[in-house]
Protein backbone atom coordinates (compact mmCIF):
# COMPACT_ATOMS: atom_id res chain seq x y z
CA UNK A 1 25.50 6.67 -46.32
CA UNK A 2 23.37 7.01 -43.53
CA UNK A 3 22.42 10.35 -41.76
CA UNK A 4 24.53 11.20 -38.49
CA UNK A 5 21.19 11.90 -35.92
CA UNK A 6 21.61 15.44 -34.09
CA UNK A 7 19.78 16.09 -30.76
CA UNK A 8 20.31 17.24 -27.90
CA UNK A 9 23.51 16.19 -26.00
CA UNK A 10 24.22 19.07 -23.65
CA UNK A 11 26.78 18.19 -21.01
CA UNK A 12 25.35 15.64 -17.90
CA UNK A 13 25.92 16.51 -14.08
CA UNK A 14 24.32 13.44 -12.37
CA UNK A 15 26.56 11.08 -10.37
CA UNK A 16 25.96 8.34 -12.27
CA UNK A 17 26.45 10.08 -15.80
CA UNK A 18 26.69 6.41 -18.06
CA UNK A 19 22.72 6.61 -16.90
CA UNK A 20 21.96 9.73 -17.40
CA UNK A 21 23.80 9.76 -20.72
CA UNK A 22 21.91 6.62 -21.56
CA UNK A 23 18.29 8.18 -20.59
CA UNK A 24 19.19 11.69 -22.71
CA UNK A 25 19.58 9.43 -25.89
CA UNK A 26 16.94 6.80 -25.19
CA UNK A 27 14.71 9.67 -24.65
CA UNK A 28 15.61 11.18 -28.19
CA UNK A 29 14.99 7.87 -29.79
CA UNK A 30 11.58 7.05 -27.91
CA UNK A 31 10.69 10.20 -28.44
CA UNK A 32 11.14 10.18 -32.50
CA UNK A 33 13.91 12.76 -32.46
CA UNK A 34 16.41 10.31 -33.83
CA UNK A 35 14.59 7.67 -36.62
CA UNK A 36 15.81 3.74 -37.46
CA UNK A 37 19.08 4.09 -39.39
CA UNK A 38 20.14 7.00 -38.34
CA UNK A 39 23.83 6.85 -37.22
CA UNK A 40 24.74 8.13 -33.66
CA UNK A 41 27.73 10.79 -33.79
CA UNK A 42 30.99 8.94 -33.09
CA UNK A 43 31.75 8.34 -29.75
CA UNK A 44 34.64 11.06 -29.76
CA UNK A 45 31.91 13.32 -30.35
CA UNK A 46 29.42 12.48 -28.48
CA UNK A 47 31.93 12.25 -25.49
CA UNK A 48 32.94 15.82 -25.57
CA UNK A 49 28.87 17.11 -26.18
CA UNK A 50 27.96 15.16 -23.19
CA UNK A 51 30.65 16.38 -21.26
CA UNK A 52 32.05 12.82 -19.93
CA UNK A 53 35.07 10.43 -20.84
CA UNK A 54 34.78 8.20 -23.49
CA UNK A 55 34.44 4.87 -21.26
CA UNK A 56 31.59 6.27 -19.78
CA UNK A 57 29.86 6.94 -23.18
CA UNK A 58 30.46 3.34 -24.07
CA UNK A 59 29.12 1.86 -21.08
CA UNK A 60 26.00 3.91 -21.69
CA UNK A 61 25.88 2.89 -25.48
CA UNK A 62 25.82 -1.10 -23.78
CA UNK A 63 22.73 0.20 -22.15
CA UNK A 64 20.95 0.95 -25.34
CA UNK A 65 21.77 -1.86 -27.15
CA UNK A 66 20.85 -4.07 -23.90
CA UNK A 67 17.54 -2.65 -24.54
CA UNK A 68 17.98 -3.12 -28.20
CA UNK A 69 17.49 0.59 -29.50
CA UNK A 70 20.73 0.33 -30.77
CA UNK A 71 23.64 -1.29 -32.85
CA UNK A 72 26.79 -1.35 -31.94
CA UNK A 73 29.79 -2.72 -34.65
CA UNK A 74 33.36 -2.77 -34.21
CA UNK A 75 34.98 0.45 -35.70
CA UNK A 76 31.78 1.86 -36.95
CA UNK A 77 29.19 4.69 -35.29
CA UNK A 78 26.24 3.17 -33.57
CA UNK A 79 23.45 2.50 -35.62
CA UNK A 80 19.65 3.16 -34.47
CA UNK A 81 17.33 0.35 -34.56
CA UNK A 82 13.83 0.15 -34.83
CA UNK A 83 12.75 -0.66 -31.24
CA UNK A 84 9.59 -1.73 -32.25
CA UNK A 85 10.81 -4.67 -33.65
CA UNK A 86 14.48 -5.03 -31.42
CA UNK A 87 13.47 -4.08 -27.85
CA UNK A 88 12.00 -5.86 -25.02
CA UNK A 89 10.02 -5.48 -21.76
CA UNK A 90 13.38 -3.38 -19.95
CA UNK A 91 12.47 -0.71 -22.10
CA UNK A 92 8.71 -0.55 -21.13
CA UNK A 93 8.85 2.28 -18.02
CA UNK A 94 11.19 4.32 -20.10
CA UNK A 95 8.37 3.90 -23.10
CA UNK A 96 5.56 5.02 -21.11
CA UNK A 97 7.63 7.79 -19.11
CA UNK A 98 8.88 9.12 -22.82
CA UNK A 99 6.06 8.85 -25.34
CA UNK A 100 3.43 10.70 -24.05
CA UNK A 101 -0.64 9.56 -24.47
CA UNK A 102 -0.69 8.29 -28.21
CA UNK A 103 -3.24 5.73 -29.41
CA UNK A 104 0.08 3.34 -29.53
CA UNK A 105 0.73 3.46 -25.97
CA UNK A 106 -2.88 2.81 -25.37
CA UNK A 107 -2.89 0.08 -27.39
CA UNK A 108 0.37 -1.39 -25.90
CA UNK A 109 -1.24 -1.20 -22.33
CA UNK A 110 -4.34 -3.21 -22.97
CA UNK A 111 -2.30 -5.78 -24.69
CA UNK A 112 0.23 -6.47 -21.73
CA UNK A 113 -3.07 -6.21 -19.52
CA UNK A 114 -4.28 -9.42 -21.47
CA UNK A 115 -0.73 -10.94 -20.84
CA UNK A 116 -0.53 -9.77 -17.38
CA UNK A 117 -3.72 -11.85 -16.54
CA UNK A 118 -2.59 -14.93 -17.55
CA UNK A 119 0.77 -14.37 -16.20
CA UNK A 120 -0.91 -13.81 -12.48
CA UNK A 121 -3.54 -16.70 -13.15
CA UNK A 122 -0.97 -19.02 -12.96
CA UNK A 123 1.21 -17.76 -10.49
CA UNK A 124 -1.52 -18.05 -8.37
CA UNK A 125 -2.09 -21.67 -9.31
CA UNK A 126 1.73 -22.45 -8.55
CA UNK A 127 2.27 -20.13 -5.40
CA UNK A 128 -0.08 -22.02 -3.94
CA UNK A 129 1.06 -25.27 -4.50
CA UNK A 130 4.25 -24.40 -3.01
CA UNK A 131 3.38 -21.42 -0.31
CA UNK A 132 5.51 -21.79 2.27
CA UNK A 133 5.05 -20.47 6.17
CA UNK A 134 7.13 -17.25 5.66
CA UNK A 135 4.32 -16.83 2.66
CA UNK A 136 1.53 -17.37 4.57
CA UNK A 137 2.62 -15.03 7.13
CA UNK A 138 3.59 -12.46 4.72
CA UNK A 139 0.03 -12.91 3.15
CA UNK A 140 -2.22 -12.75 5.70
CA UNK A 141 -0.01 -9.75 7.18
CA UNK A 142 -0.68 -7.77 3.69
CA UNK A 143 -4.09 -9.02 3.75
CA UNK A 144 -4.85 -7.66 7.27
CA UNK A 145 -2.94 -4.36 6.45
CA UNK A 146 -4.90 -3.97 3.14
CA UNK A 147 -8.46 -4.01 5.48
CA UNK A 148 -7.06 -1.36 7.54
CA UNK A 149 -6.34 1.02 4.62
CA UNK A 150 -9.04 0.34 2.39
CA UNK A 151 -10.03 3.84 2.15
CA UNK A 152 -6.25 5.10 1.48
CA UNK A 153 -5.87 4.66 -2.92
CA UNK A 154 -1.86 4.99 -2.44
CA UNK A 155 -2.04 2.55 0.26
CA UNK A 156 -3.65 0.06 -1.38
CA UNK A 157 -1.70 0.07 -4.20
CA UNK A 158 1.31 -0.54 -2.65
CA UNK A 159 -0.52 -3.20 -0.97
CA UNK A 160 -1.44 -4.79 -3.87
CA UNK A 161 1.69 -4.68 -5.27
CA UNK A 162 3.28 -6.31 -2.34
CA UNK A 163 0.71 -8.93 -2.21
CA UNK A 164 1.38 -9.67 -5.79
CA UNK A 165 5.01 -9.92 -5.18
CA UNK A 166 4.78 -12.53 -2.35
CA UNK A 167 2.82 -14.45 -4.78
CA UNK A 168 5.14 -14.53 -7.54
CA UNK A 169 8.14 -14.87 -4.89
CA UNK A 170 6.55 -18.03 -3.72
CA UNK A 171 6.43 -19.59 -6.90
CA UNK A 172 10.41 -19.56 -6.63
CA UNK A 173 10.85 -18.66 -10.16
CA UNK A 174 13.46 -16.08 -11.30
CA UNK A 175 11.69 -15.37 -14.28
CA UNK A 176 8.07 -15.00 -12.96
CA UNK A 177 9.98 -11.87 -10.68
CA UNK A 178 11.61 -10.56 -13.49
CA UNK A 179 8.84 -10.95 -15.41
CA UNK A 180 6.16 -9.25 -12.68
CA UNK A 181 9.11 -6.21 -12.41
CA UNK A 182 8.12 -5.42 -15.99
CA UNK A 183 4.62 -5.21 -15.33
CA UNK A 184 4.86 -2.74 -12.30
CA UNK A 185 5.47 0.38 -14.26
CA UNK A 186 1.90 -0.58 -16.54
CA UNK A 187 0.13 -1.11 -13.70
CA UNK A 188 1.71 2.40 -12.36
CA UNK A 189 0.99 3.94 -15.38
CA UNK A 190 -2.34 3.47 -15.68
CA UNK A 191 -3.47 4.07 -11.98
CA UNK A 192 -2.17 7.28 -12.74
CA UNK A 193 -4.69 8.26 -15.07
CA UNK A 194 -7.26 7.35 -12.73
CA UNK A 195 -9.44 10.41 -11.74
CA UNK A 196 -8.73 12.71 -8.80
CA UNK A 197 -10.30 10.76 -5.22
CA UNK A 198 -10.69 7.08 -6.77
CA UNK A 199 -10.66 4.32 -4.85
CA UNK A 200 -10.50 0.58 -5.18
CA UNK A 201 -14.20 -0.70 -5.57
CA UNK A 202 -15.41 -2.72 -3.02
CA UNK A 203 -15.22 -6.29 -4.74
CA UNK A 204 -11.57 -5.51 -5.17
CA UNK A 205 -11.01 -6.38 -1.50
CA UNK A 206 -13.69 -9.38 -0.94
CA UNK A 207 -11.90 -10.81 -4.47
CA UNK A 208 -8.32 -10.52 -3.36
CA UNK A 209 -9.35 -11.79 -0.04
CA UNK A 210 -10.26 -14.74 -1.91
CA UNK A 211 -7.22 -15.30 -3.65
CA UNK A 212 -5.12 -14.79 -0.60
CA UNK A 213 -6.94 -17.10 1.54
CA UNK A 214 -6.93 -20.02 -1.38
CA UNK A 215 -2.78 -19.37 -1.83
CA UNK A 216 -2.64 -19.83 2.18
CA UNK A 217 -4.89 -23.10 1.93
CA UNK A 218 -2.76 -24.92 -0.55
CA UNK A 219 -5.96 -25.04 -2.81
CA UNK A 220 -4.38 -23.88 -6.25
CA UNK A 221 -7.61 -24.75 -8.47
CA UNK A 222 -9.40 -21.98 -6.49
CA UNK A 223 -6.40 -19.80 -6.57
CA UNK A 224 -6.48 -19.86 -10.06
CA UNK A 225 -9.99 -19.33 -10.20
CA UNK A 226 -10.65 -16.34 -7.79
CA UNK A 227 -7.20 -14.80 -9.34
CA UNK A 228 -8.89 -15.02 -12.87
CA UNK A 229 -12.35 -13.63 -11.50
CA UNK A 230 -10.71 -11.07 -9.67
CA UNK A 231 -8.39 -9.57 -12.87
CA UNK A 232 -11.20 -10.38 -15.24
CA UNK A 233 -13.05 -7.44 -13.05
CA UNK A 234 -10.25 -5.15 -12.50
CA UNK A 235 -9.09 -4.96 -15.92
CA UNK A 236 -12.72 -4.45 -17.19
CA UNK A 237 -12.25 -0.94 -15.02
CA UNK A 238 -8.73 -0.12 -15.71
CA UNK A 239 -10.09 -0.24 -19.58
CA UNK A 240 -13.07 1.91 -19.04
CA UNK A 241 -10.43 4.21 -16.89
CA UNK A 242 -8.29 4.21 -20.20
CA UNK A 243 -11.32 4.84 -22.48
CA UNK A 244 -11.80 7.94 -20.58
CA UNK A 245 -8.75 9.21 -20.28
CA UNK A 246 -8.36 8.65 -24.08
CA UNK A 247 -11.71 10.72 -24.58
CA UNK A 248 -10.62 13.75 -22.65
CA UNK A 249 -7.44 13.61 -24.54
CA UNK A 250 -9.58 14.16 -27.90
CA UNK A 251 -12.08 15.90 -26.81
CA UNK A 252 -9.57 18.54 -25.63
CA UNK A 253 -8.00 18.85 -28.92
């Protein structure tokens, strides 16, 4: 028989408890606390530790399973999955919020870097074959905004992020949005290890420029091209900005 996990399950006082019910064990399992197999107490239990009804609890236990960190049979406790092989990208923000600077979250960011590129190549390629006038608008307004704050590093992210949204919300596809909301908290993530005072290097804005101006022209060959050049840059320096951070991490061991 399986081991009932224990952690800690004190009782919740946020509005929306199923959530924060949901985040206290996600956190445990993310965090190693509670390990594949283990069995989750039964929701009677876990009701009364967390200090809610039991209809609450089992809309937060949905939650997990949604994200595939758990198992959830009829009659039985729930059952803790391995969510390295059950989860997918809805669990990535609560990953990199909960597992701290490991060689494994390293790793997981360059890999969905390499995916993010080709994910953004060819939204450029199809945004512009479709841009419409509210897009070009919205693109050229970012664009002109993005000149102005150049020298702001919060600024410009934003920026970027809202350029890259227009993009992928002029491609008209439900799953390229839901698909660029998963890459927002990577891209977060790893800004935030960048050194006190950095800024976006010059060839940042002359590249995304470039892709803006090709998206607004219809041409979606170039778009695709000065997309590619542009990431193929950036992610060369978000690397190095991970190889350092990983550095200081060891060297400060």
């Amino acid at each position: 028989m399986a081991d009932v996990a224990e952690f800690n399950a004190e009782p919740v006082a946020r509005v929306n408890i199923s959530e924060e019910v949901a985040d206290r064990i996600r956190g445990s399992i993310l965090r190693g606390e509670i390990s594949p197999g283990e069995k989750l107490p039964s929701e009677r239990v876990l009701a009364q530790k967390f200090g809610t009804n039991r209809n609450t609890l089992r809309e937060a236990l949905r939650m997990l399973e949604a994200q595939g960190l758990i198992s959830i049979r009829q009659g039985l406790s729930a059952e803790v999955l391995d969510f390295r092989d059950t989860a997918n990208l809805s669990l990535l923000p609560h990953y990199l919020e909960q597992a701290g600077d490991t060689p494994e979250v390293f790793g997981l960011v360059r890999d969905l870097y390499r995916i993010r590129m080709d994910f953004n190549v060819q939204v450029a390629r199809q945004a512009a074959e479709v841009v419409s006038a509210e897009g070009r608008e919205d693109l050229l307004g970012l664009l002109a905004e993005l000149k102005r704050c150049r020298k702001d590093a919060g600024a410009v992210m934003d920026l970027d992020i809202r350029i890259y949204r227009v993009l992928v919300r002029e491609t008209g596809s439900l799953v390229n949005m839901w698909a660029f909301n998963s890459f927002v908290p990577l891209h977060r993530f790893v800004t935030s290890k960048a050194p006190e005072g950095w800024t976006h290097p010059d060839f940042y804005f002359e590249k995304i420029e470039k892709v803006v101006r090709a998206v607004v022209a219809g041409r979606a060959k170039a778009a695709e091209r000065s997309m590619r050049d542009l990431l193929v840059r950036m992610d060369e320096l978000m690397f190095d900005l991970l190889d350092e951070f990983e550095r200081n991490i060891r060297e400060s061991k």
